[in-house]
N, C-alpha and C. Protein backbone atom coordinates (compact mmCIF):
# COMPACT_ATOMS: atom_id res chain seq x y z
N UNK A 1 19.81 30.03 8.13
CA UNK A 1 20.33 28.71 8.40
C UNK A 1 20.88 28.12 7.10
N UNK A 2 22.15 27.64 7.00
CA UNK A 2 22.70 27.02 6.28
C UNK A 2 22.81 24.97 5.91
N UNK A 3 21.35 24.85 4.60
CA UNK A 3 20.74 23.44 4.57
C UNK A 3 21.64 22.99 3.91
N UNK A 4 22.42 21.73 4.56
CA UNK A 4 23.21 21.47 3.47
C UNK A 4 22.59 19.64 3.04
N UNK A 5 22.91 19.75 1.69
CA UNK A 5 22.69 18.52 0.85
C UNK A 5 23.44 17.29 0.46
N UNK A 6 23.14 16.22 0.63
CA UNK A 6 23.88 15.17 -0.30
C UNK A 6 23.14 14.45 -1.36
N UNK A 7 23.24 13.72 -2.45
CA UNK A 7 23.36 13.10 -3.24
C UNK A 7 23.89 11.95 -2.93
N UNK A 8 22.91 10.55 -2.90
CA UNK A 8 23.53 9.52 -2.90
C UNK A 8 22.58 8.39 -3.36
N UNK A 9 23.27 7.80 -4.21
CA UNK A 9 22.61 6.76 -4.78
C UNK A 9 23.15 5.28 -4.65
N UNK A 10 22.67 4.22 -5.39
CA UNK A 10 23.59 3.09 -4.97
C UNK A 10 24.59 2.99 -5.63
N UNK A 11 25.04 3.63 -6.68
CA UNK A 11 26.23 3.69 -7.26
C UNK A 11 27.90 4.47 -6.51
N UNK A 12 26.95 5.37 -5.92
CA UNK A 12 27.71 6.44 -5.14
C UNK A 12 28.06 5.62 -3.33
N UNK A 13 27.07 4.59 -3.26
CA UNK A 13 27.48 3.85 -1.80
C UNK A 13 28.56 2.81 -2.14
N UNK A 14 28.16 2.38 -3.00
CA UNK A 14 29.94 1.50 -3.54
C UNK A 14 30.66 1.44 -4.22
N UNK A 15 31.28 3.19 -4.40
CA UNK A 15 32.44 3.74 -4.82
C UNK A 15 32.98 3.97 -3.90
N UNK A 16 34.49 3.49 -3.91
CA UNK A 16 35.32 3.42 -2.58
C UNK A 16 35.94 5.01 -2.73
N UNK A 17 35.95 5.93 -4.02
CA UNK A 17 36.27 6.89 -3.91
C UNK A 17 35.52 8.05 -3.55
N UNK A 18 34.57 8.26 -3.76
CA UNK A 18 33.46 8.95 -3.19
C UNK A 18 32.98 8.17 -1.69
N UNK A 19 33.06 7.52 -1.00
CA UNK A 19 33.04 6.87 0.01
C UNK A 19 34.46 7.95 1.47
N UNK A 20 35.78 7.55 0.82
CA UNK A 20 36.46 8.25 0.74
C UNK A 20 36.50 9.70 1.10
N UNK A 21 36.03 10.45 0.10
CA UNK A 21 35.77 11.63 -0.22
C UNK A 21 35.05 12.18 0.39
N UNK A 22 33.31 11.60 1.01
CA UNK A 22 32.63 12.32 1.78
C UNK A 22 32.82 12.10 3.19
N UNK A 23 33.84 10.95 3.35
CA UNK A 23 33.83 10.64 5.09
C UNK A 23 35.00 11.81 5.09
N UNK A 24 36.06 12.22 4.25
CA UNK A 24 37.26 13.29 4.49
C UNK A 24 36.51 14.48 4.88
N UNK A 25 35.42 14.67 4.43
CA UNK A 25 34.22 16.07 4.94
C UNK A 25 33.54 15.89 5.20
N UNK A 26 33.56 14.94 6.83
CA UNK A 26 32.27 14.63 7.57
C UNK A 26 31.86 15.54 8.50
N UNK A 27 32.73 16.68 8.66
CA UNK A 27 32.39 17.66 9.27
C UNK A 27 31.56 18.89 8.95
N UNK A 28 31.23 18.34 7.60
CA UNK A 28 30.60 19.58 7.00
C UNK A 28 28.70 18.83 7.36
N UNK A 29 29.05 18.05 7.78
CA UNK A 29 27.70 17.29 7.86
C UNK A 29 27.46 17.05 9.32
N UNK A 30 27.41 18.09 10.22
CA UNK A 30 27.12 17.56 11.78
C UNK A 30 25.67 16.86 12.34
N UNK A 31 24.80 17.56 11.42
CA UNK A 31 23.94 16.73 11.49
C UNK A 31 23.45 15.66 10.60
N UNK A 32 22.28 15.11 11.32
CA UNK A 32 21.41 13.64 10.14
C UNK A 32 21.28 14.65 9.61
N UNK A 33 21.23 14.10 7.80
CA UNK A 33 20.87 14.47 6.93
C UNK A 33 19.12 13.82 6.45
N UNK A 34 18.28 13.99 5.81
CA UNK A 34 16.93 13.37 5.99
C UNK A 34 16.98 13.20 4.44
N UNK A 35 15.67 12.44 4.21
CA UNK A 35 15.37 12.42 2.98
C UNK A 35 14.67 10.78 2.24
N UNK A 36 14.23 11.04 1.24
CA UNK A 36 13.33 9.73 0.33
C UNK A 36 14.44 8.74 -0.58
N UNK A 37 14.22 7.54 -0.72
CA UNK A 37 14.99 6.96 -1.61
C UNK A 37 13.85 6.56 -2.58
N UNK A 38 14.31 5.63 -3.68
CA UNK A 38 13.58 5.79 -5.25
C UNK A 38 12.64 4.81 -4.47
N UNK A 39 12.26 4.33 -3.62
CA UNK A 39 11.22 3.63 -3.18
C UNK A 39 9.87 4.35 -2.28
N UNK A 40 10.57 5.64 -2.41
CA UNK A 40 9.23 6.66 -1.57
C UNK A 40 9.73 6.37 0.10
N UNK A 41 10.52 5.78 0.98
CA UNK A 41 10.80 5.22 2.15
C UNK A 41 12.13 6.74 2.48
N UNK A 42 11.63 7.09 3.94
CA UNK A 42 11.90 7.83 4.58
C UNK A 42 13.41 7.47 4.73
N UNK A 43 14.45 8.65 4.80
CA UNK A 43 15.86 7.70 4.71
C UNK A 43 16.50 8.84 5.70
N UNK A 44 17.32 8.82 6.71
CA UNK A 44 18.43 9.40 7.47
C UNK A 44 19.85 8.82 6.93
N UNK A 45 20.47 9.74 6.65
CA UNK A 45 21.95 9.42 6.53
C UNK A 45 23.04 10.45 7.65
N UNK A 46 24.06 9.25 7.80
CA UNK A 46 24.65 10.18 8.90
C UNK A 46 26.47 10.22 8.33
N UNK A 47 26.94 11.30 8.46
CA UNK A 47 28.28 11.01 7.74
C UNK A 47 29.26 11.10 8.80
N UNK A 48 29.92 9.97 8.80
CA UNK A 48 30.71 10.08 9.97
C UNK A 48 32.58 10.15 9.72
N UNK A 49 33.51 9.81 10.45
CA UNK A 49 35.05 10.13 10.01
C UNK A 49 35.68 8.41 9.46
N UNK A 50 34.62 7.76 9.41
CA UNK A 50 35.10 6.54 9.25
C UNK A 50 33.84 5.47 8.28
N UNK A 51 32.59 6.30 8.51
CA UNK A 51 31.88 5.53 7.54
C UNK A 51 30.85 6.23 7.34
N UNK A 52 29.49 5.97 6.66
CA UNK A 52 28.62 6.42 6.14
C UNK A 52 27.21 5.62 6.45
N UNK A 53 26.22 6.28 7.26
CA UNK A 53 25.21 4.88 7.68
C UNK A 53 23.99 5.69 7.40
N UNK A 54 23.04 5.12 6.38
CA UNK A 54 22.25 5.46 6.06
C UNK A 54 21.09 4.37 6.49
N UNK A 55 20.16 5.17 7.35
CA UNK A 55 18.82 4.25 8.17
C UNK A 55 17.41 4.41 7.49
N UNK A 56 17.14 2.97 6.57
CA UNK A 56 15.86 3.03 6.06
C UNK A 56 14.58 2.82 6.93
N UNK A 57 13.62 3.62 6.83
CA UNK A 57 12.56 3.01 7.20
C UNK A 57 11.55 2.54 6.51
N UNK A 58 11.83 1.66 5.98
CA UNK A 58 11.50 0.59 5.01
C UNK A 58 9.54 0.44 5.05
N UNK A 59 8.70 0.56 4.39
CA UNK A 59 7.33 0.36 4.53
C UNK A 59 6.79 -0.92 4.89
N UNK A 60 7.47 -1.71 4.80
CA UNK A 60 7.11 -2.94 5.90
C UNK A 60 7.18 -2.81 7.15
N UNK A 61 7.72 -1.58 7.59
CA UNK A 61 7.41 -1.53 8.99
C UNK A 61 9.10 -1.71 9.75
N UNK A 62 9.99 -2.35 9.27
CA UNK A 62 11.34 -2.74 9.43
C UNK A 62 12.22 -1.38 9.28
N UNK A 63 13.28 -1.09 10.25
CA UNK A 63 14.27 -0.11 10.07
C UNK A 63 15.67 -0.91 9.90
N UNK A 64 16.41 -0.31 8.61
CA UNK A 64 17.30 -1.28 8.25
C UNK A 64 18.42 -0.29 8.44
N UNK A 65 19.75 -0.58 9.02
CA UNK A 65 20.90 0.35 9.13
C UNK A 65 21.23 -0.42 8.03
N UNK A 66 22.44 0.12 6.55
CA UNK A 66 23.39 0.40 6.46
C UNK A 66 24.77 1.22 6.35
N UNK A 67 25.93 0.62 6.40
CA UNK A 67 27.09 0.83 6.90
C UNK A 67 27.61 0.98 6.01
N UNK A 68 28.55 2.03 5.89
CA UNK A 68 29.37 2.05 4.22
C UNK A 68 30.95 2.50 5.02
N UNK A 69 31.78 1.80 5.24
CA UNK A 69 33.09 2.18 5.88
C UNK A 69 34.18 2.09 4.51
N UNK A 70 34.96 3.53 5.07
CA UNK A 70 36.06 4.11 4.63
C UNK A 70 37.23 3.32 5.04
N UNK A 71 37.27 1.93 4.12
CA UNK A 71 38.24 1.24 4.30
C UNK A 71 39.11 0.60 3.22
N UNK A 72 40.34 0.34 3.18
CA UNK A 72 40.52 -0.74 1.75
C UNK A 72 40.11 -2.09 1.57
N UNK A 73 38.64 -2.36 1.89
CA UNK A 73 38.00 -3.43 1.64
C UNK A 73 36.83 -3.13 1.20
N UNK A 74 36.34 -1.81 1.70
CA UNK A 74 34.78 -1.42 1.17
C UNK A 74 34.03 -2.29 1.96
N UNK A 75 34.52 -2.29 3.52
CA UNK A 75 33.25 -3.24 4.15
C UNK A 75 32.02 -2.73 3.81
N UNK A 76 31.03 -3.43 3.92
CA UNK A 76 29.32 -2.81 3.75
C UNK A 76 28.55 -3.83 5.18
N UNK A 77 27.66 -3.58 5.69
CA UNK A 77 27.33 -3.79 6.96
C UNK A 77 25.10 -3.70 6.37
N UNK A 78 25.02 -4.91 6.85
CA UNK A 78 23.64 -4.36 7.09
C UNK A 78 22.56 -5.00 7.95
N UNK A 79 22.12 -4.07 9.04
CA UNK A 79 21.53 -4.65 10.14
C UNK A 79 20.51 -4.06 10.42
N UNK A 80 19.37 -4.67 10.74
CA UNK A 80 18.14 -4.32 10.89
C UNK A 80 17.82 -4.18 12.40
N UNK A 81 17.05 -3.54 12.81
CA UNK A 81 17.16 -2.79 13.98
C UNK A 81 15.27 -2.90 14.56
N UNK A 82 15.06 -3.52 14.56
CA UNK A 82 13.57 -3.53 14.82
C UNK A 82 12.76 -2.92 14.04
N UNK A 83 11.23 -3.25 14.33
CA UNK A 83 10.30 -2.14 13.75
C UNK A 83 9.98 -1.07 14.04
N UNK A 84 9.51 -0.13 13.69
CA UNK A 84 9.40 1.23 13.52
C UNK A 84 7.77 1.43 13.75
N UNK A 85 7.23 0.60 13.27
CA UNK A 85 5.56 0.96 12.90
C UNK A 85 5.29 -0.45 13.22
């Protein structure tokens, strides 16, 4: 099976060129990608042809979507989605 990886930090979520760049090869990413952010909190990222939404599950118990769209504005989106725990 072929695991594939990303790298993403908060520097890398609001660069409109790397933003860009990984939604142009969202196909290399069919599935959630999984993984920890620097807070120890469980993280899904999903790469899609138009944006980038990475779902925290935050240790308060809260699941937070954000939205990173491949646009010339750099919308950013962030919506919380109920609790989890």
């Amino acid at each position: 099976m072929d695991i594939k990886t990303i790298e993403i930090n908060e520097d890398r979520l609001h660069d409109p060129k790397w933003i860009h760049e990984t939604c142009m090869k969202h196909e290399e990413y069919p599935e959630i990608l999984f993984g920890e952010n620097e807070d120890g909190e469980s993280v899904h990222i999903s790469v899609n042809e138009d944006h980038i939404l990475v779902t925290t599950f935050q240790k308060n118990g809260w699941t937070r979507n954000n939205f990173y769209y491949d646009d010339d504005e750099m919308t950013c989106e962030e919506l919380f989605d109920g609790k989890w725990k």
